[in-house]
Protein backbone atom coordinates (compact mmCIF):
# COMPACT_ATOMS: atom_id res chain seq x y z
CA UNK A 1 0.00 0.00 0.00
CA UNK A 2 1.09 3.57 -1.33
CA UNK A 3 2.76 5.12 2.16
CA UNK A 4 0.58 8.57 1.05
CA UNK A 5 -2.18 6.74 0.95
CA UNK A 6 -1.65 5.01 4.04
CA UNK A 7 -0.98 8.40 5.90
CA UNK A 8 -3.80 10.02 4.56
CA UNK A 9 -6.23 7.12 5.87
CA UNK A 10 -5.05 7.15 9.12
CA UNK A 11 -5.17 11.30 9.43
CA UNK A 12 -8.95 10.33 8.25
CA UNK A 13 -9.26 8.00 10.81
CA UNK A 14 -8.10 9.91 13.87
CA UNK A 15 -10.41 12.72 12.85
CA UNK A 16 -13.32 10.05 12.14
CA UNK A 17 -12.27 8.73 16.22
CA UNK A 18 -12.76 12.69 17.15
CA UNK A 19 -16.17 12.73 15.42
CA UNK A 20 -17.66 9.42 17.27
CA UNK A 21 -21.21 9.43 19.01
CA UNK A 22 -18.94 8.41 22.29
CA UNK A 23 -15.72 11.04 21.95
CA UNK A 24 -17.61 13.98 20.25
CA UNK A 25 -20.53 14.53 22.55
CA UNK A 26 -17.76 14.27 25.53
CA UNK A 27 -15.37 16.83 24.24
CA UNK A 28 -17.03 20.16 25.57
CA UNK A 29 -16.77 17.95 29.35
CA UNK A 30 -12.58 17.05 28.85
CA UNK A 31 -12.47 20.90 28.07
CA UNK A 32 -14.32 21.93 31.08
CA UNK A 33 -12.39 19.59 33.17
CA UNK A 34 -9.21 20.52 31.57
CA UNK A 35 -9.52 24.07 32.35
CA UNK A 36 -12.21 24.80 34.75
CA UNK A 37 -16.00 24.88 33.80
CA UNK A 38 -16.59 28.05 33.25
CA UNK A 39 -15.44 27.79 30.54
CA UNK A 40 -18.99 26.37 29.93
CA UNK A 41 -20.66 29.53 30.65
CA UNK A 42 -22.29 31.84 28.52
CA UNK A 43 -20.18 34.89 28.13
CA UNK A 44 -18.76 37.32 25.09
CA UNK A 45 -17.12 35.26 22.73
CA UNK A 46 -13.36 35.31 22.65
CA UNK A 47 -10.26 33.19 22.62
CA UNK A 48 -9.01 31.36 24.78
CA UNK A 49 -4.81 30.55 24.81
CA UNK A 50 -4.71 28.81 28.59
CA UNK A 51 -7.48 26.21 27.20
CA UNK A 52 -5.46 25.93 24.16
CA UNK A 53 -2.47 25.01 25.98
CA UNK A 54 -4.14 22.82 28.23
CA UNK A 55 -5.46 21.36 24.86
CA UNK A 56 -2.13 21.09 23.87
CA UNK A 57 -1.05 19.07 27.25
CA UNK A 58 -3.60 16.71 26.33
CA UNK A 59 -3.17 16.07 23.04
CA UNK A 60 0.95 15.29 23.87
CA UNK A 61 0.17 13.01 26.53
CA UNK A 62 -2.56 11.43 23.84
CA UNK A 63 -0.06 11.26 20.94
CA UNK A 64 3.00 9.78 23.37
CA UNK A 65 0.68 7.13 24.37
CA UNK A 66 -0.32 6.63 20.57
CA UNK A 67 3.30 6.51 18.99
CA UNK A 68 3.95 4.02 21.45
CA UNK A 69 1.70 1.79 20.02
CA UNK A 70 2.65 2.56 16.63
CA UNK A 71 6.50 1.69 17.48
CA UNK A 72 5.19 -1.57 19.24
CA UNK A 73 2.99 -2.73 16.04
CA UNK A 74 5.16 -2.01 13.78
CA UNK A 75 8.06 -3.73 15.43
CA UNK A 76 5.75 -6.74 15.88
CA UNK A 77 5.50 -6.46 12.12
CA UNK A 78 8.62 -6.35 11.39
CA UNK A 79 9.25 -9.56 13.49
CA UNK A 80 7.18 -11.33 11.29
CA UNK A 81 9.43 -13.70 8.60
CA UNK A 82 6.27 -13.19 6.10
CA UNK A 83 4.99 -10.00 5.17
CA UNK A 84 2.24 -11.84 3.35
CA UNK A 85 0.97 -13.05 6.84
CA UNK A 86 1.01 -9.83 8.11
CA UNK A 87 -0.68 -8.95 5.18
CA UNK A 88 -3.48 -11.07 6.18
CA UNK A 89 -3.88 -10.21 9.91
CA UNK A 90 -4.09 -6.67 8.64
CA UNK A 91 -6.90 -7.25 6.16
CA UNK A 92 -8.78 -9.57 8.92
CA UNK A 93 -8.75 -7.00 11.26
CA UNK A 94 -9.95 -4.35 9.51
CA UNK A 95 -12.38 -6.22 7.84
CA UNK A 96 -13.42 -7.30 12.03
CA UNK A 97 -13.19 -4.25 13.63
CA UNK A 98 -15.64 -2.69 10.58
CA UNK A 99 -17.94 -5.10 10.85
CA UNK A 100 -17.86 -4.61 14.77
CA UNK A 101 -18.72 -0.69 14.07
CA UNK A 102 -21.82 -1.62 12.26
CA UNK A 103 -23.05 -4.21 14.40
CA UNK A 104 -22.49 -1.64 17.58
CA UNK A 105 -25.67 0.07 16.16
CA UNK A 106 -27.74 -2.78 16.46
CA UNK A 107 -26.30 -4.68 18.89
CA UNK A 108 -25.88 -1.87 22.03
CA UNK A 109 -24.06 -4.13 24.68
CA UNK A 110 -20.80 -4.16 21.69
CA UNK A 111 -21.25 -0.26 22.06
CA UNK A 112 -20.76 -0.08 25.67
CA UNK A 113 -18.76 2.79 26.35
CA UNK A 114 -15.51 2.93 29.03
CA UNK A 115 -15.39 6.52 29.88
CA UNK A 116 -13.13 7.74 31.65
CA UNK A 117 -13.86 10.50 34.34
CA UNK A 118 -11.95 13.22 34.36
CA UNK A 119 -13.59 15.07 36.92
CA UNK A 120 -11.48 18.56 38.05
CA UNK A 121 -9.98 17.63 41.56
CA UNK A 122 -7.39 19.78 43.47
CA UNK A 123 -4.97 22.60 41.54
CA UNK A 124 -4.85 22.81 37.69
CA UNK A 125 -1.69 22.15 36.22
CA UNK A 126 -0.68 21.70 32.28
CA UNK A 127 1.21 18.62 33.86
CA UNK A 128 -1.94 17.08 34.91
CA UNK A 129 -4.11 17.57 31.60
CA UNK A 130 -1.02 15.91 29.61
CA UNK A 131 -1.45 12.92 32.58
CA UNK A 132 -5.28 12.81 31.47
CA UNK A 133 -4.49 12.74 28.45
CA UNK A 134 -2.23 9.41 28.87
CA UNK A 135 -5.23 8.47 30.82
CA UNK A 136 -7.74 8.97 28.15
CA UNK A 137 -6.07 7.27 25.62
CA UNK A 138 -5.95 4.13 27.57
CA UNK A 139 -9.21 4.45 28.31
CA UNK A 140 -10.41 5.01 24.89
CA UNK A 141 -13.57 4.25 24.59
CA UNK A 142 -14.93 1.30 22.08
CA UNK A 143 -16.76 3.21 19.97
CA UNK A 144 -13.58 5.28 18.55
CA UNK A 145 -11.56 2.00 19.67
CA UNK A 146 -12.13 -0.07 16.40
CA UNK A 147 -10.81 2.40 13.75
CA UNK A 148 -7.53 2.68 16.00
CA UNK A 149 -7.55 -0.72 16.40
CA UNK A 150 -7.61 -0.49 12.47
CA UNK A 151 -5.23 2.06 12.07
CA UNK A 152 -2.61 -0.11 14.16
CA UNK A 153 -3.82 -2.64 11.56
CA UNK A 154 -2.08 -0.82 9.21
CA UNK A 155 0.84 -0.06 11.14
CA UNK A 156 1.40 -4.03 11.70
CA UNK A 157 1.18 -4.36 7.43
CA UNK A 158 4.46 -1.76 6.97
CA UNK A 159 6.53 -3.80 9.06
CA UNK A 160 8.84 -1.42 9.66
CA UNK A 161 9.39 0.55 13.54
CA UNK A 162 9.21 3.92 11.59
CA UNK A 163 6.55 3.49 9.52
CA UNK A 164 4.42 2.41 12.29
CA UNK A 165 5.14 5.46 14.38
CA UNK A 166 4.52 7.34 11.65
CA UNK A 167 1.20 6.19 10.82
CA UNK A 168 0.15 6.48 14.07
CA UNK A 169 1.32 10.20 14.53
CA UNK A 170 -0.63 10.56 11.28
CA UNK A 171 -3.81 8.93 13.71
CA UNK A 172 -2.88 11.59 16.69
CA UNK A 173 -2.81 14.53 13.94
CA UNK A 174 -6.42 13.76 12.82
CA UNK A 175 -7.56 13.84 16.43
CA UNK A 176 -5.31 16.57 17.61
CA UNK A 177 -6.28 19.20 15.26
CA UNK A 178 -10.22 19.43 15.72
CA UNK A 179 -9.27 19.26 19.66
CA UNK A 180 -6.75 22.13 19.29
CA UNK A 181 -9.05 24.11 17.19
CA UNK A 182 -11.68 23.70 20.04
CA UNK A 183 -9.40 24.75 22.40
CA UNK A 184 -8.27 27.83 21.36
CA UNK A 185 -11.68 28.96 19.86
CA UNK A 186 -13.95 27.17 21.86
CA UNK A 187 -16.63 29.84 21.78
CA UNK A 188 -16.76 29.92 18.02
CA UNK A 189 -16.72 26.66 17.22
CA UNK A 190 -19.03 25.13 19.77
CA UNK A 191 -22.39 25.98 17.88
CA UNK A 192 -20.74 23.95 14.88
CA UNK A 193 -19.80 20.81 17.26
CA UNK A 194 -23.23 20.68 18.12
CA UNK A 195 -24.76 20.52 14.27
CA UNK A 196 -22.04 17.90 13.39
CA UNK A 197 -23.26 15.79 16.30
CA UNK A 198 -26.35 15.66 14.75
CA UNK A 199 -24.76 13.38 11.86
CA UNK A 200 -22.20 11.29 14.16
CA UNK A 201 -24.01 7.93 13.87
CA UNK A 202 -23.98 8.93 10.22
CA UNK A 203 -20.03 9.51 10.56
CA UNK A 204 -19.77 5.99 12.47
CA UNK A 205 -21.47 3.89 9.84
CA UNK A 206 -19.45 5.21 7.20
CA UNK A 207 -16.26 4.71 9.16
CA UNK A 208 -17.29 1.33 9.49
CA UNK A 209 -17.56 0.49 6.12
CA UNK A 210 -14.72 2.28 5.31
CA UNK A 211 -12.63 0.08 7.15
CA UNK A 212 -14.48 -2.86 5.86
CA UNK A 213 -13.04 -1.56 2.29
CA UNK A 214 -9.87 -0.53 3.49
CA UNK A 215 -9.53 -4.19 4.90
CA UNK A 216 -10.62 -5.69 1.21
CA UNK A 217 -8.51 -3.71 -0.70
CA UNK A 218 -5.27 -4.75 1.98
CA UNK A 219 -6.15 -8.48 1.35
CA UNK A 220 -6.42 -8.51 -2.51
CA UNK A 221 -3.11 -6.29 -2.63
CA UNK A 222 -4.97 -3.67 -4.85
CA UNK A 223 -2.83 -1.32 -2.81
CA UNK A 224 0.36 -3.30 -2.58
């Protein structure tokens, strides 16, 4: 598979995780939390640079956590003595975790969520929202789960430490951005998170299938 294509798919698919029925509708909370909740209160629109940087401690402690995995997965790939069996695991696993998404509709007990609570205790430090973000992504929640889990998928098929970091710094990018954005123009853009919530189960399907696809087209080495 192309390695632009690759990257572009998994930018898509950590900004497909941000848009989730079970991340999205959370986000305004992790803000609040991060940087005190009155942030939540109506007030004259403006920007906000501590909540951005508070963002920004979040979304490092997200991405180390992330990269990690990537550098894992990838070495596991490169372990491998076949990269057609890797190959194989990769399509099987995408094809699994999109058939998972669309099932999670139906089926509610697969779409049982593991939130974490991030509930402001004690002083708050930029040190403790990157901790909740190491936190969060641990405690990612299984709705958003499967198109990482696809997305390491990938990184397993390069077999290569690099190109598994990489790909998943790609993932981190496509949920870091939207968060960032959010967190240094909250205000503005909090009228347009609520419309696009409107079309998340929407967002989910097609995620789904797109993995389903991705997973296909990994298998029959279209992209190879």
């Amino acid at each position: 598979m192309s390695n632009n294509i690759t990257f572009f798919v998994a930018v898509g698919g950590g900004l497909l995780s941000f848009l989730s029925p079970c991340v999205l509708p959370l986000i305004p909370a992790y803000l609040g939390s991060l940087a005190g909740p009155e942030i939540l209160e109506p007030k004259i629109r403006k920007f906000h640079l501590p909540l951005f940087l508070h963002s920004l401690a979040f979304v490092a402690g997200l991405t180390l956590v992330f990269v990690a995995l990537g550098a894992l997965v990838g070495w596991a790939g490169f372990s491998f003595a076949s990269q057609q069996i890797t190959r194989r695991i990769a399509g099987i696993m995408l094809i699994v975790f999109g058939l998972y998404m669309l099932l999670a509709i139906k089926i509610p007990w697969l779409n049982y969520e593991r939130r974490f609570n991030a509930a402001r205790t004690g002083r708050i430090g930029y040190l403790r929202s990157f901790v909740i973000g190491l936190i969060f992504a641990f405690a990612w929640t299984p709705c958003a789960g499967p198109i990482l889990g696809g997305i390491l998928a990938l990184a397993l098929n390069t077999n290569t430490v690099l190109q598994g970091i990489l790909l998943l710094l790609c993932y981190s990018l496509g949920v870091a951005v939207p968060f960032l954005a959010l967190g240094i123009a909250f205000d503005f853009l909090l009228p347009l998170l609520k419309q696009i919530r409107k079309y998340s189960v929407v967002i989910y399907l097609v995620s789904g299938a797109l993995l389903i696809f991705t997973g296909i087209l990994t298998l029959s080495k279209v992209w190879f």
